[in-house]
C-alpha atoms as a PDB file:
ATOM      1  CA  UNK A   1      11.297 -12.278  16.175  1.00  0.00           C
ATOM      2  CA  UNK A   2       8.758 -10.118  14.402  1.00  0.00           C
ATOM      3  CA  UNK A   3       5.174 -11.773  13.918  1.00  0.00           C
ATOM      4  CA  UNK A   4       3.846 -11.928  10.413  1.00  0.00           C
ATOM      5  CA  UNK A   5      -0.116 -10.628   9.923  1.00  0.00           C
ATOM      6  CA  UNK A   6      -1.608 -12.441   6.591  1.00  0.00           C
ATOM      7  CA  UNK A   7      -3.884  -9.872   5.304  1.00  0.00           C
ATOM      8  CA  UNK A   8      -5.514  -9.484   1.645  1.00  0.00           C
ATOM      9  CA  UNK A   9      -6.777  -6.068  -0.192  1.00  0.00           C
ATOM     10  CA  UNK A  10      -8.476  -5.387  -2.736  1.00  0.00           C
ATOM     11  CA  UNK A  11      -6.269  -3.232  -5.763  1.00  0.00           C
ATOM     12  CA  UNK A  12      -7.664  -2.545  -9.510  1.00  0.00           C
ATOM     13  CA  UNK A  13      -6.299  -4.847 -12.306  1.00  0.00           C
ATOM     14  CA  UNK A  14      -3.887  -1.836 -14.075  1.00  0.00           C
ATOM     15  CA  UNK A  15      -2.199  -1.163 -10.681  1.00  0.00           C
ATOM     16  CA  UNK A  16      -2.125  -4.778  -9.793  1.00  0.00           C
ATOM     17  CA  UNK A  17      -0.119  -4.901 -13.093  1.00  0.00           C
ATOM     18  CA  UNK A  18       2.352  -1.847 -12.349  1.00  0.00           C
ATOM     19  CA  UNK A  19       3.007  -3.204  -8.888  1.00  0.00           C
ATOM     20  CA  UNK A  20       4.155  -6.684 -10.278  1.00  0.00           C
ATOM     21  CA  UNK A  21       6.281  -5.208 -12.901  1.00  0.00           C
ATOM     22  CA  UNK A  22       7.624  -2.924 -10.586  1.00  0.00           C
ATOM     23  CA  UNK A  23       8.431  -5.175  -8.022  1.00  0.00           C
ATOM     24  CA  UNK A  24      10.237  -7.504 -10.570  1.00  0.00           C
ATOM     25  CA  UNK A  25      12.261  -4.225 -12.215  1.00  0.00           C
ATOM     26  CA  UNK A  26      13.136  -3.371  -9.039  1.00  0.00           C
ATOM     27  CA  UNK A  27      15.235  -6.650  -8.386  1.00  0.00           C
ATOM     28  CA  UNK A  28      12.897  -7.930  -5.714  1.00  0.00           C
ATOM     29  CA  UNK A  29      11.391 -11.640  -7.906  1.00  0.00           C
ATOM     30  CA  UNK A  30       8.252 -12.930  -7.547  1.00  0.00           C
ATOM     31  CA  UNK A  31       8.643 -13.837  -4.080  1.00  0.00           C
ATOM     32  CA  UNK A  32       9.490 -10.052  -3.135  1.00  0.00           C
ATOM     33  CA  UNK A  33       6.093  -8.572  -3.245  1.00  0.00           C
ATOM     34  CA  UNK A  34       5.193  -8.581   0.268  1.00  0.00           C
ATOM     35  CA  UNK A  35       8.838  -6.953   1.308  1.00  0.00           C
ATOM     36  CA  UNK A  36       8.040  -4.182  -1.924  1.00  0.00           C
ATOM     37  CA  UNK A  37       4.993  -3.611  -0.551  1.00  0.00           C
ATOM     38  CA  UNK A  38       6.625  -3.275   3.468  1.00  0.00           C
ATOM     39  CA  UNK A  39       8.361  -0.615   2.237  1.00  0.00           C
ATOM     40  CA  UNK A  40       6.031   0.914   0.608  1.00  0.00           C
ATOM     41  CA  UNK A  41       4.003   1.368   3.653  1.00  0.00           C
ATOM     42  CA  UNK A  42       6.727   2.575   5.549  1.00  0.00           C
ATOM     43  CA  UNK A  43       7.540   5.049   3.321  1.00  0.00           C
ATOM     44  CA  UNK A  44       3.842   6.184   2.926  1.00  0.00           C
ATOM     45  CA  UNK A  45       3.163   6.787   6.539  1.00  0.00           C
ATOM     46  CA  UNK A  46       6.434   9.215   7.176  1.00  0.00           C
ATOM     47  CA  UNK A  47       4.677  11.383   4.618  1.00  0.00           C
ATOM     48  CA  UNK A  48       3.221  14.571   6.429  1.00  0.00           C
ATOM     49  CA  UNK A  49       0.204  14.611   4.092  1.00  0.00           C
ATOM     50  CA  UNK A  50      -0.775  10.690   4.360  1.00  0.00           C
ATOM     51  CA  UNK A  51      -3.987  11.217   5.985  1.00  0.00           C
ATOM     52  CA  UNK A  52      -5.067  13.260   2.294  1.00  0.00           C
ATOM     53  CA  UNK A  53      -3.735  10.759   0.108  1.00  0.00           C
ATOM     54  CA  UNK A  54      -5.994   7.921   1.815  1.00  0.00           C
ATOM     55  CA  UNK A  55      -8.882   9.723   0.982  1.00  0.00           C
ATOM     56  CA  UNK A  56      -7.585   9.860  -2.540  1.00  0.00           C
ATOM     57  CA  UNK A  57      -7.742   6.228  -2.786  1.00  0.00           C
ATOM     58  CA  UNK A  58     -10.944   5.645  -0.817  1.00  0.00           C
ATOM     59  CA  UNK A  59     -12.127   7.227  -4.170  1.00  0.00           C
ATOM     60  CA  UNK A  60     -10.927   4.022  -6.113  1.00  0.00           C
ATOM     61  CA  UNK A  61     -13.067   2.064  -7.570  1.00  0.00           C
ATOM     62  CA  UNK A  62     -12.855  -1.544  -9.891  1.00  0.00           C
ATOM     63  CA  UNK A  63     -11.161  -3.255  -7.341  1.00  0.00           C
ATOM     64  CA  UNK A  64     -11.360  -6.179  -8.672  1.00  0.00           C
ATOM     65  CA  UNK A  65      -7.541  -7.750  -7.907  1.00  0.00           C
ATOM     66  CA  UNK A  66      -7.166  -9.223  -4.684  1.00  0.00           C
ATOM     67  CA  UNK A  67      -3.898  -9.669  -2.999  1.00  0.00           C
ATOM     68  CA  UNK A  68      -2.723 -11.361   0.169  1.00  0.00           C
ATOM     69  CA  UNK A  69       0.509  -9.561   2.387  1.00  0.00           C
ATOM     70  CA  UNK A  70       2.294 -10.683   5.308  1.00  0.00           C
ATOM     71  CA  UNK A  71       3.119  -7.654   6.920  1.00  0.00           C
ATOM     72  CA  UNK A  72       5.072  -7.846  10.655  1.00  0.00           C
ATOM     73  CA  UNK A  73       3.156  -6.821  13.505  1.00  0.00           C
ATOM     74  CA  UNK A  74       4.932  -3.890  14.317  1.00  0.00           C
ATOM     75  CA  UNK A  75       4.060  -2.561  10.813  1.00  0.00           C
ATOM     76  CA  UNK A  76       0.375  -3.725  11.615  1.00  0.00           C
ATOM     77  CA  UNK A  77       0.977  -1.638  15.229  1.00  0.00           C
ATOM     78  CA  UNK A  78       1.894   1.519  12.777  1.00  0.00           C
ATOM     79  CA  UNK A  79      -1.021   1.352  10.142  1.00  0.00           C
ATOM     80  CA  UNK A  80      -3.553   0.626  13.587  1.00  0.00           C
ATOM     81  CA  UNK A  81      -2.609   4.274  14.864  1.00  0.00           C
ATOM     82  CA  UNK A  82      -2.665   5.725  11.370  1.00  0.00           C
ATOM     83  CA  UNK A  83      -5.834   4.753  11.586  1.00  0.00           C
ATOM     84  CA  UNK A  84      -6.646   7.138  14.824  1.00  0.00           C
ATOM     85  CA  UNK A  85      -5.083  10.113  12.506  1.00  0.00           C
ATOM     86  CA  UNK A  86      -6.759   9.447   9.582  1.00  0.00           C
ATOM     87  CA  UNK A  87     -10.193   8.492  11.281  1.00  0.00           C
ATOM     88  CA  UNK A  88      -9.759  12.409  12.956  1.00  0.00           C
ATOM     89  CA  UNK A  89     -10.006  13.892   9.654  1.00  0.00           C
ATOM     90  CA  UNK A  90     -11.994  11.196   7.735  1.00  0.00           C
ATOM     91  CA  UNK A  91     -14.810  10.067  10.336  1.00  0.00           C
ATOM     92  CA  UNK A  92     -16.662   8.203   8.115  1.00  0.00           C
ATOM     93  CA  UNK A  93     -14.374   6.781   5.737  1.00  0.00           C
ATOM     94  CA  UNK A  94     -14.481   2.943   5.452  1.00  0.00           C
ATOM     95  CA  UNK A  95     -11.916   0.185   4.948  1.00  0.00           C
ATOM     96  CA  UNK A  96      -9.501   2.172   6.142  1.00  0.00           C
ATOM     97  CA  UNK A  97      -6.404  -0.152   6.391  1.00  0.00           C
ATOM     98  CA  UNK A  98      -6.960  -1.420   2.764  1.00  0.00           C
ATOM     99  CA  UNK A  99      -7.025   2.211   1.566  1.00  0.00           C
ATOM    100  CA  UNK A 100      -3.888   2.734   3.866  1.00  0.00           C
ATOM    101  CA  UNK A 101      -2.180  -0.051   1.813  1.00  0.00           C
ATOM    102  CA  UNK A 102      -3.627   0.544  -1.683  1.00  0.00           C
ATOM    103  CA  UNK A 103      -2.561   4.592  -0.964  1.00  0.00           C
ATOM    104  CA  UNK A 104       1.100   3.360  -0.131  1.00  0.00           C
ATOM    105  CA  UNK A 105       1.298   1.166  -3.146  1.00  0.00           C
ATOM    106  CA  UNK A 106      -0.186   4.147  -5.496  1.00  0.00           C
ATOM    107  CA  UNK A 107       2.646   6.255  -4.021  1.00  0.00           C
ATOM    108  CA  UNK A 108       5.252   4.391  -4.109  1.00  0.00           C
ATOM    109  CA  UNK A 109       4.492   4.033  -8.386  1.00  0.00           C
ATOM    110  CA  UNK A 110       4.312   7.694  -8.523  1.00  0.00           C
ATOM    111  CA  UNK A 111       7.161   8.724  -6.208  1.00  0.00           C
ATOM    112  CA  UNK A 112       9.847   6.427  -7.471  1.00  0.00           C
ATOM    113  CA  UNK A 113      11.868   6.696 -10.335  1.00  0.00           C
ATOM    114  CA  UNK A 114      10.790   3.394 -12.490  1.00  0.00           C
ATOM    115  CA  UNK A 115      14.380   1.283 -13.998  1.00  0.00           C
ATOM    116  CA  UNK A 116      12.343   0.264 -16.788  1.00  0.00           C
ATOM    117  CA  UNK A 117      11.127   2.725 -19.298  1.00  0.00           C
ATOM    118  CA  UNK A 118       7.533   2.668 -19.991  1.00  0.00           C
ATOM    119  CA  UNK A 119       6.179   1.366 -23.006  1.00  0.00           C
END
């Protein structure tokens, strides 16, 4: 069986707020949020051009929301060697892994068609 990995970032209140309504128009409950953001992740880091949208949200700033996330090792094991590719380009960038999540979350808003209309 896969391990879980409790880990917490840091995400500003407005896309705090999108997630969670996401998540719930997307059919996944309250309880869904770590899976949503999973696959989020996984999504994010087949992107060719991932290593250019963490330094987009290494830019972010009011993070002021914090979440916890059990994420399974494996998926830990995959965001770890991201962090060699993006650490190539980025040398100095800090917090990487949070900015690996927060990027995947602020993709997966943008990229996917929402169920609800927005208000």
């Amino acid at each position: 069986m896969n391990k879980k990995i409790m880990t917490s970032i840091k995400l500003q209140k407005i896309v705090h707020l999108k997630m969670q309504q996401r998540i719930i128009s997307d059919g996944y409950g309250m309880r869904g949020k770590s899976q949503w953001i999973i696959e989020a992740i996984e999504q994010f880091l087949k992107l060719p051009d991932f290593p250019t949208l963490v330094d987009i949200a290494d830019g972010m700033d009011q993070l002021s929301e914090l979440i916890s996330i059990r994420l399974p090792e494996d998926l830990m094991n995959q965001i770890d060697q991201s962090i060699i590719k993006i650490r190539r380009h980025y040398p100095a960038m800090e917090g990487v892994k949070s900015n690996v999540v927060r990027a995947s979350i602020m993709q997966r808003l943008l990229r996917e068609p929402t169920s609800v209309t927005e208000v």
